[in-house]
PDB file of N, CA and C in Angstrom:
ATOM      1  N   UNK A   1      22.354 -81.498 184.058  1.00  0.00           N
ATOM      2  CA  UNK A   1      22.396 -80.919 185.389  1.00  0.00           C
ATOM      3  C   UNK A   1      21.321 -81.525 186.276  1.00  0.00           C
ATOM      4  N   UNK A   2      19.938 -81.655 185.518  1.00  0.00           N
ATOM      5  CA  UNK A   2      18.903 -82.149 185.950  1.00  0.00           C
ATOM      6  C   UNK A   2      19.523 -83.988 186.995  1.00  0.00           C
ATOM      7  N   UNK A   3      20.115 -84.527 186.049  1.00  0.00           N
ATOM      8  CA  UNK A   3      20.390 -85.637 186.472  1.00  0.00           C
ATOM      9  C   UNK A   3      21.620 -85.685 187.569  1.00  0.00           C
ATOM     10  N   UNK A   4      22.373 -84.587 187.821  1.00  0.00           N
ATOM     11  CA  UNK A   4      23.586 -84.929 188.671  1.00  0.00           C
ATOM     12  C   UNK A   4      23.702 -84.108 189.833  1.00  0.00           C
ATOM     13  N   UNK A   5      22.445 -83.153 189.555  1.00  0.00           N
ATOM     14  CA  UNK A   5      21.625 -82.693 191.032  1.00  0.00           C
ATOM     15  C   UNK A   5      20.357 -82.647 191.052  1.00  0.00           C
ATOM     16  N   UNK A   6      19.600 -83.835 190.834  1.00  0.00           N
ATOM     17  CA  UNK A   6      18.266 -83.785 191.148  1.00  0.00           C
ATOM     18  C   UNK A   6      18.135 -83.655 192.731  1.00  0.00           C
ATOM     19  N   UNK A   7      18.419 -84.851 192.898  1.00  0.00           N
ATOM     20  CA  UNK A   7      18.241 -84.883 194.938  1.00  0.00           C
ATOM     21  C   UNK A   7      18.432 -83.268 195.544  1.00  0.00           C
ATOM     22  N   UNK A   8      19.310 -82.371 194.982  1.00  0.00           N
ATOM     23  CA  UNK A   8      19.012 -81.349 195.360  1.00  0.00           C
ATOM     24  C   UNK A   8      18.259 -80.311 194.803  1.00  0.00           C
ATOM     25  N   UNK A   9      18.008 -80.311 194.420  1.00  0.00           N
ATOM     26  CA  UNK A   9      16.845 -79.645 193.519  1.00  0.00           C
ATOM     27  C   UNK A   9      15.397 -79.797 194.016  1.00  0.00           C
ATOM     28  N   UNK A  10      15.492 -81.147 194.669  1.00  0.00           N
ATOM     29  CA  UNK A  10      13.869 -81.688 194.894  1.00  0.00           C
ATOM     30  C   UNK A  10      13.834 -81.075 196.656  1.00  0.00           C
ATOM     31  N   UNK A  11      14.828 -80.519 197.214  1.00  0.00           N
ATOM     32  CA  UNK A  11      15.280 -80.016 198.289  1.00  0.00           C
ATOM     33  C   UNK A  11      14.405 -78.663 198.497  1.00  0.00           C
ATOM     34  N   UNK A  12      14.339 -77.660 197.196  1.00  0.00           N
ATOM     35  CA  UNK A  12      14.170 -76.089 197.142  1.00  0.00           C
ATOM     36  C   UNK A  12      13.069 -76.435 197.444  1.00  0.00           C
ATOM     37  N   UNK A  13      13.122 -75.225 198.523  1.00  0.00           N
ATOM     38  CA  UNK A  13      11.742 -74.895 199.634  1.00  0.00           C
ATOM     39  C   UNK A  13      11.108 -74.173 197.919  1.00  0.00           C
ATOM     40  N   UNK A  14      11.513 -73.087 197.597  1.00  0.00           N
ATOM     41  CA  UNK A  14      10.894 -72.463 196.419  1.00  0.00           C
ATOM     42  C   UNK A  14      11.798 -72.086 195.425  1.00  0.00           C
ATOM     43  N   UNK A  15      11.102 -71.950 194.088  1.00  0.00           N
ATOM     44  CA  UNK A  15      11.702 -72.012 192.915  1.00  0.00           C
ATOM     45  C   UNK A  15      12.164 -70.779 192.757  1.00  0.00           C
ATOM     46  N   UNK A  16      13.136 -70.873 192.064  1.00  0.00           N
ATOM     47  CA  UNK A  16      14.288 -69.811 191.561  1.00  0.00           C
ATOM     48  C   UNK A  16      14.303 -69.704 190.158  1.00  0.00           C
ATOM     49  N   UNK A  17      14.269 -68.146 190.141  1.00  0.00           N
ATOM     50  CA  UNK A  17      14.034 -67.972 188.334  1.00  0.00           C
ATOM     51  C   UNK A  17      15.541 -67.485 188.202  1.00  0.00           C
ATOM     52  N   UNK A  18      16.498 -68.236 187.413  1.00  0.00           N
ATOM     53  CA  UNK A  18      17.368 -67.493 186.559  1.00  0.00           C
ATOM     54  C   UNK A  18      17.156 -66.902 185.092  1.00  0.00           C
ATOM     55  N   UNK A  19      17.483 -65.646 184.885  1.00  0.00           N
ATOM     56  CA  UNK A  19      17.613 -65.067 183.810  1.00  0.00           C
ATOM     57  C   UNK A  19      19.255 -64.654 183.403  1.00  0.00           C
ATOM     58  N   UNK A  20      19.340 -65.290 182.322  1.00  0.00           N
ATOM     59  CA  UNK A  20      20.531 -65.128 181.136  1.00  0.00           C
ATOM     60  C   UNK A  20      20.454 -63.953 180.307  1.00  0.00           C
ATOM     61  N   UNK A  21      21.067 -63.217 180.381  1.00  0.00           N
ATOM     62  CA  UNK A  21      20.986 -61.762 179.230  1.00  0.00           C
ATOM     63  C   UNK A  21      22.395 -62.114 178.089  1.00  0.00           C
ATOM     64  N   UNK A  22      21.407 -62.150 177.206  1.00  0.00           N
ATOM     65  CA  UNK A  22      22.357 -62.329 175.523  1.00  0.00           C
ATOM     66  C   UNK A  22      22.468 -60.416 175.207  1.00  0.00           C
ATOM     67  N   UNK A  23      21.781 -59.686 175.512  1.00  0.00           N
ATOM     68  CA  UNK A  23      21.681 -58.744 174.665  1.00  0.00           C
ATOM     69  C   UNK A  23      20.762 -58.034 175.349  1.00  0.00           C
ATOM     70  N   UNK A  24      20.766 -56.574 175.742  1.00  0.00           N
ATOM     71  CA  UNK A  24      19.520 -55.739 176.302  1.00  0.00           C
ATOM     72  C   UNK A  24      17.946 -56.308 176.001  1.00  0.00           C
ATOM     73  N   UNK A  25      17.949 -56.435 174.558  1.00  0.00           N
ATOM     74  CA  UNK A  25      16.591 -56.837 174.530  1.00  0.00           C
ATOM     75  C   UNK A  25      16.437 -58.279 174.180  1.00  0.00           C
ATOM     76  N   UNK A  26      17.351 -58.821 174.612  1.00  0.00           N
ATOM     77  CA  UNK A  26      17.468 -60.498 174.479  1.00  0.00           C
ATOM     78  C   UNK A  26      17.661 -61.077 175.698  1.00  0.00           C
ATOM     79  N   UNK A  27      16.724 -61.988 176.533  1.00  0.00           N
ATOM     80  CA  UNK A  27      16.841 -62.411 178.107  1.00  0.00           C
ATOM     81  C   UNK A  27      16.126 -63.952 177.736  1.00  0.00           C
ATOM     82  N   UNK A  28      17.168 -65.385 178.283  1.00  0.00           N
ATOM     83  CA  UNK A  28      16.451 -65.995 178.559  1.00  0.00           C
ATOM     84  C   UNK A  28      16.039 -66.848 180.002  1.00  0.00           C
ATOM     85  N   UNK A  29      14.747 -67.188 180.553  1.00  0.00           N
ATOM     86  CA  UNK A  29      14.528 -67.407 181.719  1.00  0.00           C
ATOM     87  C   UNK A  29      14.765 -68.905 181.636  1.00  0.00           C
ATOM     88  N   UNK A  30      15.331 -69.294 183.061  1.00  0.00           N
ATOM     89  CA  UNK A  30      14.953 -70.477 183.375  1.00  0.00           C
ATOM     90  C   UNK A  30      14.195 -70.931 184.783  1.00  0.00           C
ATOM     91  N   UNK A  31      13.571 -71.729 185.323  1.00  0.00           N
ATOM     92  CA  UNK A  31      12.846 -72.090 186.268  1.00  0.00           C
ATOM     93  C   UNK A  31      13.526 -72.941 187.464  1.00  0.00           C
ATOM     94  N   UNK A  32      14.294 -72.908 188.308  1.00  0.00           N
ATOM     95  CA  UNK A  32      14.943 -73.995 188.559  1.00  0.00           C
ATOM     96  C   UNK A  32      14.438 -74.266 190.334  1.00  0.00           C
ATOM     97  N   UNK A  33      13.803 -75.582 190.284  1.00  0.00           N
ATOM     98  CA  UNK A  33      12.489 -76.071 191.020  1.00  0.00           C
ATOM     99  C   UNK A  33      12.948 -77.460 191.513  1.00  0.00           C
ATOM    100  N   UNK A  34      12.029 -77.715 192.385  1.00  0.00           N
ATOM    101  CA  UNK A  34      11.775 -79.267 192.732  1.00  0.00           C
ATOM    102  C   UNK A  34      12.023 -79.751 191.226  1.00  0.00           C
ATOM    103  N   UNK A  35      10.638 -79.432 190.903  1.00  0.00           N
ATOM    104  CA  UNK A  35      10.419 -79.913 189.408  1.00  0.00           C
ATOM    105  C   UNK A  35      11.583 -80.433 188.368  1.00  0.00           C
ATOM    106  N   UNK A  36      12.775 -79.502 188.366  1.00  0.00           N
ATOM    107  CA  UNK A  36      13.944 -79.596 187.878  1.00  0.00           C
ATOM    108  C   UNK A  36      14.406 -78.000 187.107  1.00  0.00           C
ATOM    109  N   UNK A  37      15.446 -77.873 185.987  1.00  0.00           N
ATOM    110  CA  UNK A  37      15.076 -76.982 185.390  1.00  0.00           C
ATOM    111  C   UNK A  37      14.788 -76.723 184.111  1.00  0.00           C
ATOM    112  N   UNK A  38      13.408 -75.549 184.216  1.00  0.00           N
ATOM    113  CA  UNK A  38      12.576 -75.381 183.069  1.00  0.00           C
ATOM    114  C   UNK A  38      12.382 -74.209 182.285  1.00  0.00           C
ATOM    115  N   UNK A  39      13.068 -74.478 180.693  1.00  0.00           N
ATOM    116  CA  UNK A  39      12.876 -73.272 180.325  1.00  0.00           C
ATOM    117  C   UNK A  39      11.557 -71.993 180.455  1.00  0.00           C
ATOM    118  N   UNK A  40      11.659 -70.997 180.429  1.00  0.00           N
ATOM    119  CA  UNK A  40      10.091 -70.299 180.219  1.00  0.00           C
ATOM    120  C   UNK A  40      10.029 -69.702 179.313  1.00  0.00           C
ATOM    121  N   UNK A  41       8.972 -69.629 178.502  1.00  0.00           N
ATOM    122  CA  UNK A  41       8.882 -68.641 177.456  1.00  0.00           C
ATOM    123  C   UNK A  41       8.968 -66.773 177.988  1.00  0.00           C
ATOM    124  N   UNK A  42       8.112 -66.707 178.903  1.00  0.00           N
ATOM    125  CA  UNK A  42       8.200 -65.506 179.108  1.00  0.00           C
ATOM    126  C   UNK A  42       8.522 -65.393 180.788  1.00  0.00           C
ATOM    127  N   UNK A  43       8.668 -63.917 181.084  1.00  0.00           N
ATOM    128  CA  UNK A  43       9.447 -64.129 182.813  1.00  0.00           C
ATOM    129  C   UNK A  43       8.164 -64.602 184.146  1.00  0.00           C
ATOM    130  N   UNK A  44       8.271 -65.171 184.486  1.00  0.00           N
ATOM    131  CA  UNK A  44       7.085 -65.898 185.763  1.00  0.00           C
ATOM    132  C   UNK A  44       7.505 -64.887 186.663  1.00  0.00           C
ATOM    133  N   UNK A  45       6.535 -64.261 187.576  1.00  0.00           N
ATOM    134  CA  UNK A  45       6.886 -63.815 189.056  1.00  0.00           C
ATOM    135  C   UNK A  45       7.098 -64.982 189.704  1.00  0.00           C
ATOM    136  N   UNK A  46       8.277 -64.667 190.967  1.00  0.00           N
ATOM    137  CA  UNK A  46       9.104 -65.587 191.401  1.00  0.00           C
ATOM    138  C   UNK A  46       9.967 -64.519 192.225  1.00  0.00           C
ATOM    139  N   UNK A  47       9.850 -65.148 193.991  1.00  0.00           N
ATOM    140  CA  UNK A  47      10.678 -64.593 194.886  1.00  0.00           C
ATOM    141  C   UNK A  47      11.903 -63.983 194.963  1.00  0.00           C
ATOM    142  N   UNK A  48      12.829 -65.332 194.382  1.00  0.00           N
ATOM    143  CA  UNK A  48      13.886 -65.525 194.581  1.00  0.00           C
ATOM    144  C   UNK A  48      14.448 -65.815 193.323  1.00  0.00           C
ATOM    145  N   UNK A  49      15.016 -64.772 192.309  1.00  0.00           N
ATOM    146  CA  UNK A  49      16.117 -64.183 191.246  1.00  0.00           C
ATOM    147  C   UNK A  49      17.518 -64.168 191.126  1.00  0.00           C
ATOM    148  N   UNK A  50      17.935 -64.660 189.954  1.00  0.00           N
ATOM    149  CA  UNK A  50      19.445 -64.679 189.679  1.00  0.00           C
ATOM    150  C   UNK A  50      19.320 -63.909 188.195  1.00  0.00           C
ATOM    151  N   UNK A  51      20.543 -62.867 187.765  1.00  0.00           N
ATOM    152  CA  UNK A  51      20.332 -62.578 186.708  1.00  0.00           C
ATOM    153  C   UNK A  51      21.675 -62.641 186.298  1.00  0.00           C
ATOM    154  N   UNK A  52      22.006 -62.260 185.096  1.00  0.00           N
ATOM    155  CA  UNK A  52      23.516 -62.483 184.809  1.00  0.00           C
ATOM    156  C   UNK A  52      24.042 -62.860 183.380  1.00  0.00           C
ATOM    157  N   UNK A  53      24.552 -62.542 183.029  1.00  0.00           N
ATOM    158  CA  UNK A  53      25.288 -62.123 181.264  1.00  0.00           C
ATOM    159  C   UNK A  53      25.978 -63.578 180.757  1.00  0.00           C
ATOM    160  N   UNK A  54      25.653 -63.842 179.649  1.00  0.00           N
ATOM    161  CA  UNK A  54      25.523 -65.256 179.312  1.00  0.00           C
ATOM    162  C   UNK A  54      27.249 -65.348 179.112  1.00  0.00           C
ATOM    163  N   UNK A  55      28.203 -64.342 178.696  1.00  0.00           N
ATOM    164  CA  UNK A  55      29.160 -64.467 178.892  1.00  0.00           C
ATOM    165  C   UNK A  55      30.620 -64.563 180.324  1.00  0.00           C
ATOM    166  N   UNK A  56      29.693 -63.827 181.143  1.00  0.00           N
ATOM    167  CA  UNK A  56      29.741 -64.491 182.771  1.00  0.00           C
ATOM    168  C   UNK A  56      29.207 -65.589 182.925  1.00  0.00           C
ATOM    169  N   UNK A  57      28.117 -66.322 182.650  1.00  0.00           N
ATOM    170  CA  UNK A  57      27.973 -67.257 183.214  1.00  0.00           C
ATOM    171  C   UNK A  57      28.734 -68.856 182.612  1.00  0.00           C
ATOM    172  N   UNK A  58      29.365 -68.174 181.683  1.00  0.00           N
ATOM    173  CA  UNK A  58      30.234 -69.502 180.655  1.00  0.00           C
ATOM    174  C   UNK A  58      31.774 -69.049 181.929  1.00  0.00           C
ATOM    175  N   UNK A  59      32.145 -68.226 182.276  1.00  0.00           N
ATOM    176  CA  UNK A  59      33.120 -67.841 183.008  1.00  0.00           C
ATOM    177  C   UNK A  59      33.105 -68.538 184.277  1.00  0.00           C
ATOM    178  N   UNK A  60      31.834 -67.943 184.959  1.00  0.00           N
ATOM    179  CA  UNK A  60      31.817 -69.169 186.189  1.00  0.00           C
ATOM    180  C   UNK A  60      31.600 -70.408 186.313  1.00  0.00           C
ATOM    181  N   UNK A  61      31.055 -70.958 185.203  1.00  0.00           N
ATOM    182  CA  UNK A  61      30.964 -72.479 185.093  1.00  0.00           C
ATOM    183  C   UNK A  61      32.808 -72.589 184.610  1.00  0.00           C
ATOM    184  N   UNK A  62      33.491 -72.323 183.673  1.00  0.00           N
ATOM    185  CA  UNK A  62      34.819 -72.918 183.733  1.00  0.00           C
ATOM    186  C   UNK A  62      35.304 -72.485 185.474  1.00  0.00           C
ATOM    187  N   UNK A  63      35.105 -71.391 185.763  1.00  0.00           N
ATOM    188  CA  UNK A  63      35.637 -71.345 187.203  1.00  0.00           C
ATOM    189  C   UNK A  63      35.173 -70.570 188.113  1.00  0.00           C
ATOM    190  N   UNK A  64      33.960 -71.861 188.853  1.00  0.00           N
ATOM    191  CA  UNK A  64      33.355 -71.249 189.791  1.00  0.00           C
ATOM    192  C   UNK A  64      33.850 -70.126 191.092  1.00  0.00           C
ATOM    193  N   UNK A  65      35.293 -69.702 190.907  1.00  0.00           N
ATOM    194  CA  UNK A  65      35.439 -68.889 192.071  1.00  0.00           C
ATOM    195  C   UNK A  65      35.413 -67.421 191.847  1.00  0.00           C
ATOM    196  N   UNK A  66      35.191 -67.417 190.204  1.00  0.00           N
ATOM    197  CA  UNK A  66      34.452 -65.773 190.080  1.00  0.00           C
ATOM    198  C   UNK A  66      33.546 -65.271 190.426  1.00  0.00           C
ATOM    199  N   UNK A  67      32.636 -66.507 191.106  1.00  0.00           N
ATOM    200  CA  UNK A  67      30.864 -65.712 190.890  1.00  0.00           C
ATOM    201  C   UNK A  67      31.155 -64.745 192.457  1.00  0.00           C
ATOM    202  N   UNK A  68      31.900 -65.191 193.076  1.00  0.00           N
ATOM    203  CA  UNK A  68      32.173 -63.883 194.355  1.00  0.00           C
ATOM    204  C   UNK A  68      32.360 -62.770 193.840  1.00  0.00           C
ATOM    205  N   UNK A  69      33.239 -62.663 193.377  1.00  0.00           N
ATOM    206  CA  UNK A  69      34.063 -61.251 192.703  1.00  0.00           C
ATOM    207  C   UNK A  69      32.465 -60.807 191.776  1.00  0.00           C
ATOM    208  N   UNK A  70      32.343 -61.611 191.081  1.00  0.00           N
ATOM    209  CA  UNK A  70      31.437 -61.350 190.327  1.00  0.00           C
ATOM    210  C   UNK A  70      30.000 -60.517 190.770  1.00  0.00           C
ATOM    211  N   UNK A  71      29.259 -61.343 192.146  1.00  0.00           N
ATOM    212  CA  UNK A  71      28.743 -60.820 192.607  1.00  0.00           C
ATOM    213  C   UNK A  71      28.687 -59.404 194.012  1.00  0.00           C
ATOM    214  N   UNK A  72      29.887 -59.204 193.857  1.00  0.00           N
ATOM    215  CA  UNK A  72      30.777 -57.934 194.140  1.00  0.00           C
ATOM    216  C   UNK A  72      30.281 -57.108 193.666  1.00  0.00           C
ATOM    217  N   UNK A  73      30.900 -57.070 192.349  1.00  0.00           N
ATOM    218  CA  UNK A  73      30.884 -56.207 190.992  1.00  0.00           C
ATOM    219  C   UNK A  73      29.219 -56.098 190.802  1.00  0.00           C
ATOM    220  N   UNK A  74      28.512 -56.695 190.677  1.00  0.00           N
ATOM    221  CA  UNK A  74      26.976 -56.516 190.581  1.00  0.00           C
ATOM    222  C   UNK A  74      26.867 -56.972 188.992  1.00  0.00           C
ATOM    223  N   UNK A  75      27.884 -57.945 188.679  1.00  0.00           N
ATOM    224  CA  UNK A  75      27.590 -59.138 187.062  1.00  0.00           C
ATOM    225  C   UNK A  75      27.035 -59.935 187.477  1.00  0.00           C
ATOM    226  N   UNK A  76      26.654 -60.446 188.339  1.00  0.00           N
ATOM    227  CA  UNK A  76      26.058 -61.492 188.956  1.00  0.00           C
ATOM    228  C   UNK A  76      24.397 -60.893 190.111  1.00  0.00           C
ATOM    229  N   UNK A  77      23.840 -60.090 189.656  1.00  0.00           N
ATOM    230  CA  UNK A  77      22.366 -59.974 190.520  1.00  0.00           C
ATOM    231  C   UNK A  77      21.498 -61.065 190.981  1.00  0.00           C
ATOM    232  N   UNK A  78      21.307 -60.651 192.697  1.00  0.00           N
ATOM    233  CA  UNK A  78      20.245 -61.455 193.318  1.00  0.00           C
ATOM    234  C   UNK A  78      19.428 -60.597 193.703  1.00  0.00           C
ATOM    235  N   UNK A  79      18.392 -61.919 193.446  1.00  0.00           N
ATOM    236  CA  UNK A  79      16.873 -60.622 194.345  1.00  0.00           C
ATOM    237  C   UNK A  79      16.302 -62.175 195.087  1.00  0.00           C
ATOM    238  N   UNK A  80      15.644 -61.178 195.943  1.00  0.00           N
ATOM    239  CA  UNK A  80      14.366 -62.391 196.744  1.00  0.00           C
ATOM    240  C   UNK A  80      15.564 -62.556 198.546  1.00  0.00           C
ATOM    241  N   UNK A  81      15.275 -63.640 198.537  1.00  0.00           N
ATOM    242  CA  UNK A  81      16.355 -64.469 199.342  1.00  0.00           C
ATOM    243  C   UNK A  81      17.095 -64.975 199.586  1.00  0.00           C
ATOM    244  N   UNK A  82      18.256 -63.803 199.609  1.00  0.00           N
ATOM    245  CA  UNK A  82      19.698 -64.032 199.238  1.00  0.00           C
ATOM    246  C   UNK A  82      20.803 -65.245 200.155  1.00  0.00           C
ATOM    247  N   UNK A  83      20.154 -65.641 201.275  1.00  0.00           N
ATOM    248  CA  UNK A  83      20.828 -66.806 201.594  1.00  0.00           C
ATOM    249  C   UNK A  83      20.155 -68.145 200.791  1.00  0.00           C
ATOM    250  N   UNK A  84      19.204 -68.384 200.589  1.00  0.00           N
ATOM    251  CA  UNK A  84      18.522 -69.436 199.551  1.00  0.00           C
ATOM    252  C   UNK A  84      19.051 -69.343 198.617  1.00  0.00           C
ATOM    253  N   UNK A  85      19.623 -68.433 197.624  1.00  0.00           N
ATOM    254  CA  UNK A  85      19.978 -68.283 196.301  1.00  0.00           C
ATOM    255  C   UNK A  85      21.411 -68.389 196.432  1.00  0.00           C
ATOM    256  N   UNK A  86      22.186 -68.159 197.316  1.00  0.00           N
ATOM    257  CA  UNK A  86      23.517 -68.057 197.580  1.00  0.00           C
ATOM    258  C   UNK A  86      23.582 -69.569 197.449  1.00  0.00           C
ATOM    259  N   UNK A  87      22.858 -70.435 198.962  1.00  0.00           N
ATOM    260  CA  UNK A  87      23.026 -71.956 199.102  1.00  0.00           C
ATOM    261  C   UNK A  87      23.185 -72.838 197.909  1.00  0.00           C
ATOM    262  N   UNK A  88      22.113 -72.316 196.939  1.00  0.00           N
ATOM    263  CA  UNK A  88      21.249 -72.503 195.615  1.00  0.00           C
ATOM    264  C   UNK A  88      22.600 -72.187 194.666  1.00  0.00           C
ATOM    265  N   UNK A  89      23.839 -71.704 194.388  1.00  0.00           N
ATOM    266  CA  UNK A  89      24.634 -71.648 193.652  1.00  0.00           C
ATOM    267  C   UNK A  89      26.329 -72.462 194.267  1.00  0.00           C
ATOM    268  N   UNK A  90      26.131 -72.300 195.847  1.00  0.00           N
ATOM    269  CA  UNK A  90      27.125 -73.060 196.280  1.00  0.00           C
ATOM    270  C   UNK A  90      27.144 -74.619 195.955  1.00  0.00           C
ATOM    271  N   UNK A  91      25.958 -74.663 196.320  1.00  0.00           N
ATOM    272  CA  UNK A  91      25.642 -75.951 196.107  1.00  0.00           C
ATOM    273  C   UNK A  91      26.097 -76.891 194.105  1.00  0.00           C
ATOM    274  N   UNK A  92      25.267 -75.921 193.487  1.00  0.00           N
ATOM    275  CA  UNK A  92      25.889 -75.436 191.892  1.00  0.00           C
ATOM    276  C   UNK A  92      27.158 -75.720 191.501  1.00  0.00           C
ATOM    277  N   UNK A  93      27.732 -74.947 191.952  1.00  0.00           N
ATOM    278  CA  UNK A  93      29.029 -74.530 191.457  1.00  0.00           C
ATOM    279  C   UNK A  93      30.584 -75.328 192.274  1.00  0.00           C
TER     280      UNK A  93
END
């Protein structure tokens, strides 16, 4: 991903933490920055949040036109700055 959207990536005014939920007490973060994206061991404070169920997110990658519906439904949570994070998945997906 790193390689087939860097140029946009190096774009983000600020970094965006996605979190993946396997399981209530199973979450993993990722960092996704200028920098590129980076796993974290544990959750960083960070503005601008995506959260979302690892089995939704295998759903919208085969077909990105769920994450609407999706983020309807509230399977798909944003926090921070929801036009940045919106751009930040259009762009994505």
């Amino acid at each position: 991903m790193e390689e087939k959207y860097g140029d946009f990536l190096k774009t983000l005014p600020s970094p965006i933490l996605l979190t993946v939920v396997f399981s209530p007490l199973e979450e993993v973060h990722f960092l996704i920055g200028p920098e590129g994206i980076k796993l974290q061991s544990q959750k960083p404070k960070v503005e601008n949040a995506v959260r979302i169920n690892y089995k939704d997110l295998l759903r919208v990658i085969e077909n990105p036109s769920r994450a609407i519906r999706y983020l309807f439904d509230r399977r798909i949570e944003i926090y921070g700055n929801h036009r940045l994070v919106l751009g930040m998945l259009e762009k994505l997906l």
